[in-house]
N, C-alpha and C. Protein backbone atom coordinates (compact mmCIF):
# COMPACT_ATOMS: atom_id res chain seq x y z
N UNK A 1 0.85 -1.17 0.00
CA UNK A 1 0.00 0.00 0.00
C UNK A 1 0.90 1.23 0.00
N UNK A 2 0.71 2.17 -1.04
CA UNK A 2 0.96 3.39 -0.69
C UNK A 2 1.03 4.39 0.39
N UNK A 3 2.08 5.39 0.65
CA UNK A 3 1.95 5.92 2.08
C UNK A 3 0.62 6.77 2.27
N UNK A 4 0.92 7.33 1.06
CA UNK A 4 -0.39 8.27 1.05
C UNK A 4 -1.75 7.56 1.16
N UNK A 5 -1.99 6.10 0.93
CA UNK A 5 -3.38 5.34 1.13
C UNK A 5 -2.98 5.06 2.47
N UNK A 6 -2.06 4.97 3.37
CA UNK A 6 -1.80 4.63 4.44
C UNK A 6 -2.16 5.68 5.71
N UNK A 7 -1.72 6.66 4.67
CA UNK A 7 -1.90 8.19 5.59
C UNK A 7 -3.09 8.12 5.75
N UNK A 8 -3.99 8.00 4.67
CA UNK A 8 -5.50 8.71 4.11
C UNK A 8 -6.14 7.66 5.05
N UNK A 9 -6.00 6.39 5.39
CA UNK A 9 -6.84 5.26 6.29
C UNK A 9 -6.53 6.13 7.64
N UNK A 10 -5.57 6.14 8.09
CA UNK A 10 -5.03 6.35 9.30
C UNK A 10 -5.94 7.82 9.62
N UNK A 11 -5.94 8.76 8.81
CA UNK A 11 -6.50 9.67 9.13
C UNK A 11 -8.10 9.58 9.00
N UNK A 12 -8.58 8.52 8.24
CA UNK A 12 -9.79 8.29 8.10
C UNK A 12 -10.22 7.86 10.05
N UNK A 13 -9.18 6.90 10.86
CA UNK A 13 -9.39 6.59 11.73
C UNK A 13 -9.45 7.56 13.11
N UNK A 14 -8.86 8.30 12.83
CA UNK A 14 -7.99 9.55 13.70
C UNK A 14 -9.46 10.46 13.64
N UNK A 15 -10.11 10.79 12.23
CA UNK A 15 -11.66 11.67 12.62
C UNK A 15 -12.10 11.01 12.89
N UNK A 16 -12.42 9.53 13.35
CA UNK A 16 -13.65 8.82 13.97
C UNK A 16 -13.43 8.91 15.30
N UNK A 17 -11.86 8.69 16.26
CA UNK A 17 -11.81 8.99 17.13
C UNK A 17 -12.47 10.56 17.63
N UNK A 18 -12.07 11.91 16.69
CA UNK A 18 -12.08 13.14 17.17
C UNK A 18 -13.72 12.57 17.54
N UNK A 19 -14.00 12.13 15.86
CA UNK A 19 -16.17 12.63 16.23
C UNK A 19 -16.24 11.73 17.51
N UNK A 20 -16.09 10.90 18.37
CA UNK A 20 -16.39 10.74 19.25
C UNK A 20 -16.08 11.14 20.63
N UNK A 21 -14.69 11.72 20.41
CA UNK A 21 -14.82 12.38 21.61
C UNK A 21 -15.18 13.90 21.38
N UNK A 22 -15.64 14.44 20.67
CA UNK A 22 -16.72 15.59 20.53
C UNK A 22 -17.88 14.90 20.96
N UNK A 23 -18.53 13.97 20.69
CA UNK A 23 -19.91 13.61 20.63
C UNK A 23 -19.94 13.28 22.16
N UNK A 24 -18.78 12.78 23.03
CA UNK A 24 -19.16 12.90 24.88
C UNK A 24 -19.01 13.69 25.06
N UNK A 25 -17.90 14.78 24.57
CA UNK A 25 -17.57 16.52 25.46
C UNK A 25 -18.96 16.26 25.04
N UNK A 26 -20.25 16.89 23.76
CA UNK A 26 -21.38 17.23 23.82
C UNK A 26 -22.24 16.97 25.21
N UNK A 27 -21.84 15.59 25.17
CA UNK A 27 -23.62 14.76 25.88
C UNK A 27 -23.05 15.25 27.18
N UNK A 28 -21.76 15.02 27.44
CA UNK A 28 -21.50 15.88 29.01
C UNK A 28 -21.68 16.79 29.53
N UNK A 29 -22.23 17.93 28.59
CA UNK A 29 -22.42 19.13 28.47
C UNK A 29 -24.09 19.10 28.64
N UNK A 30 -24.80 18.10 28.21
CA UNK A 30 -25.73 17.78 28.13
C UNK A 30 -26.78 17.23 29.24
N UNK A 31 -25.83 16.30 29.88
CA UNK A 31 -26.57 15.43 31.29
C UNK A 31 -26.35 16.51 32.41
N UNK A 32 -27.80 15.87 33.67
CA UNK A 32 -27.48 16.66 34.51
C UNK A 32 -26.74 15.86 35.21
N UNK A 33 -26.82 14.88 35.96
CA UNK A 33 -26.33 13.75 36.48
C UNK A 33 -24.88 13.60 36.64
N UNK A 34 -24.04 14.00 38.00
CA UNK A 34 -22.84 14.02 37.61
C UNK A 34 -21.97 13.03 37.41
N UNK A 35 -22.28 11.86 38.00
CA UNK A 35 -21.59 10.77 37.79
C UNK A 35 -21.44 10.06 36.13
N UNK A 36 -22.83 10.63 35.58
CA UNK A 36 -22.74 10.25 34.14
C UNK A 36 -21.75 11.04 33.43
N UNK A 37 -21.67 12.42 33.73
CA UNK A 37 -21.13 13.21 33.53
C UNK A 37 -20.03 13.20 33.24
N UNK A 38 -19.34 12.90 34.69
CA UNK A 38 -18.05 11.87 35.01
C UNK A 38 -17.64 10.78 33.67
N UNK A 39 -18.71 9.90 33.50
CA UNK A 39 -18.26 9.01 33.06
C UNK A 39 -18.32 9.13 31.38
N UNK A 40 -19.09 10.21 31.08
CA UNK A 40 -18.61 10.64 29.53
C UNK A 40 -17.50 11.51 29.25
N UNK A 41 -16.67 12.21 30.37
CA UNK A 41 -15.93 12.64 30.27
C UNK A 41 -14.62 11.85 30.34
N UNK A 42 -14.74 10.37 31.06
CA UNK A 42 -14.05 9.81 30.85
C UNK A 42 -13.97 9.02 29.50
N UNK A 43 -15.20 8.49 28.99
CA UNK A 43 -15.24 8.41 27.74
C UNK A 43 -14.54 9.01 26.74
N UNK A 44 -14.26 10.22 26.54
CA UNK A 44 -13.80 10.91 25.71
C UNK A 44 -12.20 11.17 26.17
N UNK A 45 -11.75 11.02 27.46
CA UNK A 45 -10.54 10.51 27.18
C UNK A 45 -9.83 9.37 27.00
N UNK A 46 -10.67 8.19 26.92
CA UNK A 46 -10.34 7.16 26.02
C UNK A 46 -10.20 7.25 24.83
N UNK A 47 -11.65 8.30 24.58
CA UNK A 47 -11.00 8.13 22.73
C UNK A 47 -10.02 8.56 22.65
N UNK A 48 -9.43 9.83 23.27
CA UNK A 48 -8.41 10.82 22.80
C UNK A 48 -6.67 10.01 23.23
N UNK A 49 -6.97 8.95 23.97
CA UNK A 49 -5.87 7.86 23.80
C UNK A 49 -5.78 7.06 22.99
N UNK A 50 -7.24 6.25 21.85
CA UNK A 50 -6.96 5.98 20.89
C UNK A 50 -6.58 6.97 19.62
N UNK A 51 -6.86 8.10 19.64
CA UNK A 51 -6.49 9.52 18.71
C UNK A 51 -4.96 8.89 18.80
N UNK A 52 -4.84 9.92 20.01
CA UNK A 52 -3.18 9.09 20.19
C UNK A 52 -2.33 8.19 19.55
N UNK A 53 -2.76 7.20 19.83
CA UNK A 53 -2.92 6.02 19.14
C UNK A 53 -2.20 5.68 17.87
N UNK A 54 -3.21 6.87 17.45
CA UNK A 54 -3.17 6.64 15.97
C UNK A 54 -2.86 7.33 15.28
N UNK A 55 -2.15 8.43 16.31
CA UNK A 55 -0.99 9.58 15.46
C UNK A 55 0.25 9.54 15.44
N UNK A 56 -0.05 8.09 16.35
CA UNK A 56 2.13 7.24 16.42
C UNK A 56 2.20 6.58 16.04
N UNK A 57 0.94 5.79 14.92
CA UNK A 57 1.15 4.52 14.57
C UNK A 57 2.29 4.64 13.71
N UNK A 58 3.26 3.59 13.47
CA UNK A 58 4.32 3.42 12.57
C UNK A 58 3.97 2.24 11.61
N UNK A 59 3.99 2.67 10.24
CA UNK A 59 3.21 1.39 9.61
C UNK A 59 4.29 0.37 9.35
N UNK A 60 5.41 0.27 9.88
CA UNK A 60 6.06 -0.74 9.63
C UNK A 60 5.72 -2.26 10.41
N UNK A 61 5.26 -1.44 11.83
CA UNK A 61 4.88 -2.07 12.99
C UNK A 61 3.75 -2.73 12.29
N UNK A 62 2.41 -2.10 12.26
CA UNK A 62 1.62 -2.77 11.13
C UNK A 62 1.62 -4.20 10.84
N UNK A 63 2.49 -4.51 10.11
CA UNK A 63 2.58 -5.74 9.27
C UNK A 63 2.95 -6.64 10.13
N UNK A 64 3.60 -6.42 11.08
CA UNK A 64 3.88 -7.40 12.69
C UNK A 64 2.93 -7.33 13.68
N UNK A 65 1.80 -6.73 13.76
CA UNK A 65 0.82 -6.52 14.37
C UNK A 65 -0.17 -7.87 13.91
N UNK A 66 -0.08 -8.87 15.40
CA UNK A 66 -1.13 -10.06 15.04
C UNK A 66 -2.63 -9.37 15.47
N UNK A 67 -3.36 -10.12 14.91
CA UNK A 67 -4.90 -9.68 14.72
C UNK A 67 -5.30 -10.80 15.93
N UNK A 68 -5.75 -10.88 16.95
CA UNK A 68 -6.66 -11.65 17.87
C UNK A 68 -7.99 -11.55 17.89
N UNK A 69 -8.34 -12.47 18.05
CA UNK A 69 -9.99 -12.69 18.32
C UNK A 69 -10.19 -12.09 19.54
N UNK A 70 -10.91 -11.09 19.30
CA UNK A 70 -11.92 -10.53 20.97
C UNK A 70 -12.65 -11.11 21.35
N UNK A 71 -13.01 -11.48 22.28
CA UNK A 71 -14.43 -12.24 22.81
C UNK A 71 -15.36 -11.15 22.42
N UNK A 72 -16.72 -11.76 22.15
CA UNK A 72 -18.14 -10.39 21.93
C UNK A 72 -18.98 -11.13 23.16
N UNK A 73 -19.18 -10.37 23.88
CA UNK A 73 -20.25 -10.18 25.33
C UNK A 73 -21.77 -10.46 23.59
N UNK A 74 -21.92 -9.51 23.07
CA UNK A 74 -22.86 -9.77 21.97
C UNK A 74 -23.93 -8.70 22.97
N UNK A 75 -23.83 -8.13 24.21
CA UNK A 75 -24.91 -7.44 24.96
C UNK A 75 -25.43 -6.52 24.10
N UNK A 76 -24.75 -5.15 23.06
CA UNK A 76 -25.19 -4.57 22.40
C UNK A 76 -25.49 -5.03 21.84
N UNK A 77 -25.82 -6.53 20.65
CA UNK A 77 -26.13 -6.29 19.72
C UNK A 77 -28.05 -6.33 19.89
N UNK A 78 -28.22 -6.37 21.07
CA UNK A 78 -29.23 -6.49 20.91
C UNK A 78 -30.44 -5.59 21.94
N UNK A 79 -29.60 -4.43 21.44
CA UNK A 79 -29.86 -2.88 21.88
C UNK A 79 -30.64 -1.88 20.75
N UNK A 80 -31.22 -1.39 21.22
CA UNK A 80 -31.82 -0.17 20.18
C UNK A 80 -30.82 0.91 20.74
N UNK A 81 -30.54 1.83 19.45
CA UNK A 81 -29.74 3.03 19.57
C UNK A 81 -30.53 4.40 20.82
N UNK A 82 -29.88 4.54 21.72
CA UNK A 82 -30.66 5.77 22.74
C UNK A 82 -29.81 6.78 22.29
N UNK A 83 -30.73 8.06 22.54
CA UNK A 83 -30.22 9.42 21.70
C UNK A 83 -29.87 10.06 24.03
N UNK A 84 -28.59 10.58 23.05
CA UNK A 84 -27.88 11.12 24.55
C UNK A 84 -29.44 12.63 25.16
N UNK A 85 -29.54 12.09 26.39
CA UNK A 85 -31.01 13.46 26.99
C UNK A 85 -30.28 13.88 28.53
N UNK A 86 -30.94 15.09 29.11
CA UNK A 86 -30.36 15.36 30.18
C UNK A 86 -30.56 13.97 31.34
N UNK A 87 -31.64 13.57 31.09
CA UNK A 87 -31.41 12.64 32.36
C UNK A 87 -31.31 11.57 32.08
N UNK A 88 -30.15 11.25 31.33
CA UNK A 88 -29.72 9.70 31.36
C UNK A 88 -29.33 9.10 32.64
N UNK A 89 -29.33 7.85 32.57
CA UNK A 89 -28.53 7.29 33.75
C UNK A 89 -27.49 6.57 33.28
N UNK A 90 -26.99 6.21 34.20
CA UNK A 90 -25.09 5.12 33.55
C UNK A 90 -25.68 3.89 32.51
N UNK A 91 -26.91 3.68 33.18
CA UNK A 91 -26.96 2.41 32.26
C UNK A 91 -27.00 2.57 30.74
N UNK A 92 -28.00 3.94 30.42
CA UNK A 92 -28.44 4.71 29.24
C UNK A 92 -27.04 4.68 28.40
N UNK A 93 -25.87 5.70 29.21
CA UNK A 93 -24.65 6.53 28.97
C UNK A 93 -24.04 4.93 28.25
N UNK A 94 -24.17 3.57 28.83
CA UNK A 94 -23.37 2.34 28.44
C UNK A 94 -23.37 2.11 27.52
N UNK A 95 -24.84 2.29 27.40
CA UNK A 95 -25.58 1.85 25.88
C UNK A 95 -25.30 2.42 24.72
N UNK A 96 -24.96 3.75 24.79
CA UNK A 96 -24.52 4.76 23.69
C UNK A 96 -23.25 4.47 23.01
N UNK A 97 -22.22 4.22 24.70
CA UNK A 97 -21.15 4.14 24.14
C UNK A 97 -20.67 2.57 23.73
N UNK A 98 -21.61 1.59 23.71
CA UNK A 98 -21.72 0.01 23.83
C UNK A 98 -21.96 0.43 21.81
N UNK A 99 -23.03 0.83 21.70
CA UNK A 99 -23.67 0.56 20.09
C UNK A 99 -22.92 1.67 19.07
N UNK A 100 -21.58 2.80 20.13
CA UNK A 100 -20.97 3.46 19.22
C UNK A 100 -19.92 3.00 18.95
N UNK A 101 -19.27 2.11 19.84
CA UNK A 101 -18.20 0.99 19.72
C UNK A 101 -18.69 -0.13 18.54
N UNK A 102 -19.96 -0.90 18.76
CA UNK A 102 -20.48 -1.45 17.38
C UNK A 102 -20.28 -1.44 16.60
N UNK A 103 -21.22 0.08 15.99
CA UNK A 103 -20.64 0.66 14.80
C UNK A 103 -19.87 0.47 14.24
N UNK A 104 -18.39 1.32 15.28
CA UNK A 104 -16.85 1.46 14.96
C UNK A 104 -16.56 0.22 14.00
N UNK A 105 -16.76 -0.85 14.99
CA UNK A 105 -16.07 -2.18 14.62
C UNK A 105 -16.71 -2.98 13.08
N UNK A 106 -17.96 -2.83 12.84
CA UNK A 106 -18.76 -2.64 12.02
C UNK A 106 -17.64 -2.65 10.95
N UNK A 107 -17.74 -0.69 10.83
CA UNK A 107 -17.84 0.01 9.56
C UNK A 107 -16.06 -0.79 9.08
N UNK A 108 -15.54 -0.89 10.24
CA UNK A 108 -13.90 -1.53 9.91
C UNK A 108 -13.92 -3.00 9.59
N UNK A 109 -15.04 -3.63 10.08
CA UNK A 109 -15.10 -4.79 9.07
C UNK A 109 -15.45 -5.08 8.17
N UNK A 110 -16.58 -4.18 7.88
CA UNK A 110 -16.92 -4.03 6.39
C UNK A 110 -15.64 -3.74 5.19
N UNK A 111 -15.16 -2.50 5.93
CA UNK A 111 -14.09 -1.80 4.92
C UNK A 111 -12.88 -3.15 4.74
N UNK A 112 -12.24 -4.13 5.70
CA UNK A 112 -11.47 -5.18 5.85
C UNK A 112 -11.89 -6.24 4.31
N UNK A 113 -13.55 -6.60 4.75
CA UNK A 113 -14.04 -7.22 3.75
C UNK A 113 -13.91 -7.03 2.88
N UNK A 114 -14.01 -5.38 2.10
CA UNK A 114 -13.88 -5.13 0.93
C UNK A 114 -12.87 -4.62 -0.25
N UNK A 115 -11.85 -4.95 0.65
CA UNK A 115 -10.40 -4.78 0.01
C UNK A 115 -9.75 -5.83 -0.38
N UNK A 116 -9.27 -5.93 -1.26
CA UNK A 116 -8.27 -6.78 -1.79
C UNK A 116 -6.90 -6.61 -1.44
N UNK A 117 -6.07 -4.96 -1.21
CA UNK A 117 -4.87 -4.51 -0.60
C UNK A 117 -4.58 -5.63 0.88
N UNK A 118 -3.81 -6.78 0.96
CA UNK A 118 -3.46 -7.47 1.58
C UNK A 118 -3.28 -6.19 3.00
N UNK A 119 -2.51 -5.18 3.12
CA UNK A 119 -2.05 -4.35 3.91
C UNK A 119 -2.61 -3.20 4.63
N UNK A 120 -4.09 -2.91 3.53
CA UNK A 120 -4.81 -2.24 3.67
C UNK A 120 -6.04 -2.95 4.64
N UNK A 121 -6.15 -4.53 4.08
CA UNK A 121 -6.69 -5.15 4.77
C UNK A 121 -6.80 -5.21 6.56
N UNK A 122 -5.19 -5.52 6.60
CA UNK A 122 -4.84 -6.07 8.10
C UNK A 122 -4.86 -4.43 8.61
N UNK A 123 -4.79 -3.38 8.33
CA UNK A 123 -5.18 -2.12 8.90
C UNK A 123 -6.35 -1.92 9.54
N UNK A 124 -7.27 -2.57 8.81
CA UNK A 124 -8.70 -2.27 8.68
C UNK A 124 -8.98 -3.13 9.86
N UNK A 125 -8.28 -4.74 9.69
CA UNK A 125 -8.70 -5.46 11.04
C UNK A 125 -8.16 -5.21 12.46
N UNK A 126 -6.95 -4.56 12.08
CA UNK A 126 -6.10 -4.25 13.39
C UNK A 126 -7.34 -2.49 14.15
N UNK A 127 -7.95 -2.16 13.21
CA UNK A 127 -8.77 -0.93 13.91
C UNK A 127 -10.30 -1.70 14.13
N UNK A 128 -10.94 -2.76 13.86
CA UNK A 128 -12.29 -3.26 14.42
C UNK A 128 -11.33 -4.31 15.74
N UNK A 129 -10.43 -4.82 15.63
CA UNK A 129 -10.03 -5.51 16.81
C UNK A 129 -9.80 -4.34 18.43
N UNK A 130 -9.63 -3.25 17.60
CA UNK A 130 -9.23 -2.13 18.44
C UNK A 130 -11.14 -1.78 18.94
N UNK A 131 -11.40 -1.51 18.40
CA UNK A 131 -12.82 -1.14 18.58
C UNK A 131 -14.06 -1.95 19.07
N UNK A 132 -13.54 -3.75 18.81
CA UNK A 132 -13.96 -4.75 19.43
C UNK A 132 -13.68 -4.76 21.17
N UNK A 133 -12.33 -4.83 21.48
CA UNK A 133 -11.65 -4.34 22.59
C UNK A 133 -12.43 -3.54 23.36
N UNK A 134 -12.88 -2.32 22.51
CA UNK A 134 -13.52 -1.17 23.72
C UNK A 134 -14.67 -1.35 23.59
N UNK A 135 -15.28 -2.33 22.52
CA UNK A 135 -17.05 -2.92 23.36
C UNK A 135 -16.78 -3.81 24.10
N UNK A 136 -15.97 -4.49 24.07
CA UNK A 136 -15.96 -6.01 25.06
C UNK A 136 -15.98 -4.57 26.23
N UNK A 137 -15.46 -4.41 26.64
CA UNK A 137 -14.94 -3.44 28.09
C UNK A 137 -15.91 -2.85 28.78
N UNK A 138 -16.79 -2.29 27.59
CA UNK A 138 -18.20 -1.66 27.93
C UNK A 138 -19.36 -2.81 28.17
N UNK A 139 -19.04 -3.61 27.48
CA UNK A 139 -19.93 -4.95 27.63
C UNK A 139 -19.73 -5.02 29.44
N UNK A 140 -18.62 -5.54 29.44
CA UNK A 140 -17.81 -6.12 30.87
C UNK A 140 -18.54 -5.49 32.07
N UNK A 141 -18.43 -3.78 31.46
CA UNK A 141 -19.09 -3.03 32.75
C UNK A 141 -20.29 -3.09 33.04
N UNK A 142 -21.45 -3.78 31.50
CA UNK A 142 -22.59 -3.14 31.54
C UNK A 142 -23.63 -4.43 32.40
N UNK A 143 -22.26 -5.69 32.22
CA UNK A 143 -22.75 -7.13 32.69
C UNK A 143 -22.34 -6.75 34.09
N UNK A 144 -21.29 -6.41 34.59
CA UNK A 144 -21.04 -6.26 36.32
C UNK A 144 -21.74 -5.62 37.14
N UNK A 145 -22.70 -4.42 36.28
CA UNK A 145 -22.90 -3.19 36.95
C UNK A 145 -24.19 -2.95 36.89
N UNK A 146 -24.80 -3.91 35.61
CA UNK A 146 -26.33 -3.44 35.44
C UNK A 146 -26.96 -4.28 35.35
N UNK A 147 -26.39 -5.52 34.62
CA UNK A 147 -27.52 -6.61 34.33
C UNK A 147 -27.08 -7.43 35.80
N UNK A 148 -26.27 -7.34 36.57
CA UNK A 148 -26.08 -7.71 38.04
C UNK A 148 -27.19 -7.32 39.00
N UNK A 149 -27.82 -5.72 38.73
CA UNK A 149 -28.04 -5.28 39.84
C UNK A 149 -29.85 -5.48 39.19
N UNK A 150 -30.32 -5.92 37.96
CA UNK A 150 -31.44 -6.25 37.60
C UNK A 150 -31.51 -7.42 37.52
């Protein structure tokens, strides 16, 4: 793959991080609830560690980068999308960030699927394994914390 198709993915990945951590600064700005509050603000500095991430990636590393199977909890998939409101609660706030992790992993397996670029490929899987990762996590919390206490 070309650097410049390398650049252009990488930066394709780098605005999905920004739009999401804009989209918790928003909803944080949004809830009254401070603990949710709290916890979209922590949200959004996760993304801004995958941003990170992905403004040091070295694509040499890349190609030595093994792809692992994530476990899927599968809890989102069987969620309807909730629109961020002032009075969410944590469980609400999980859910958002449970089916925006989805997505993520989604749209990067799709894009994986539909390449033929051997290199472009394992990019594509090395960012839904990344994005698999941070639903399992949200899964993890949403099984300890909510479907525990119901």
């Amino acid at each position: 793959m070309e650097k410049a198709r390398f650049d252009e993915v990488i930066q394709f990945a780098i605005d999905g991080e920004q739009e999401a951590i804009d989209a918790y600064t928003t909803a944080s700005e949004v809830v009254t609830r401070k603990n949710v509050k709290e916890m979209l603000l922590g949200l959004a500095r996760q993304e801004q560690v995958h941003k990170n991430r992905l403004q040091a990636i070295d694509r040499e590393r890349v190609n030595e980068a093994a792809i692992v199977n994530v476990p899927d909890l599968k809890i989102a998939d069987f969620m309807d999308d909730v629109r961020v409101t002032a009075g969410m609660d944590y469980q609400d706030i999980l859910v958002v960030a449970m089916k925006r992790e989805e997505k993520a992993h989604n749209l990067y397996t799709t894009l994986a699927s539909n390449t033929e670029d051997a290199e472009l490929r394992k990019v594509f899987e090395l960012l839904a394994q990344e994005e698999a990762g941070h639903k399992l996590a949200l899964e993890k919390e949403y099984d300890e914390n909510v479907l525990t206490e119901n």
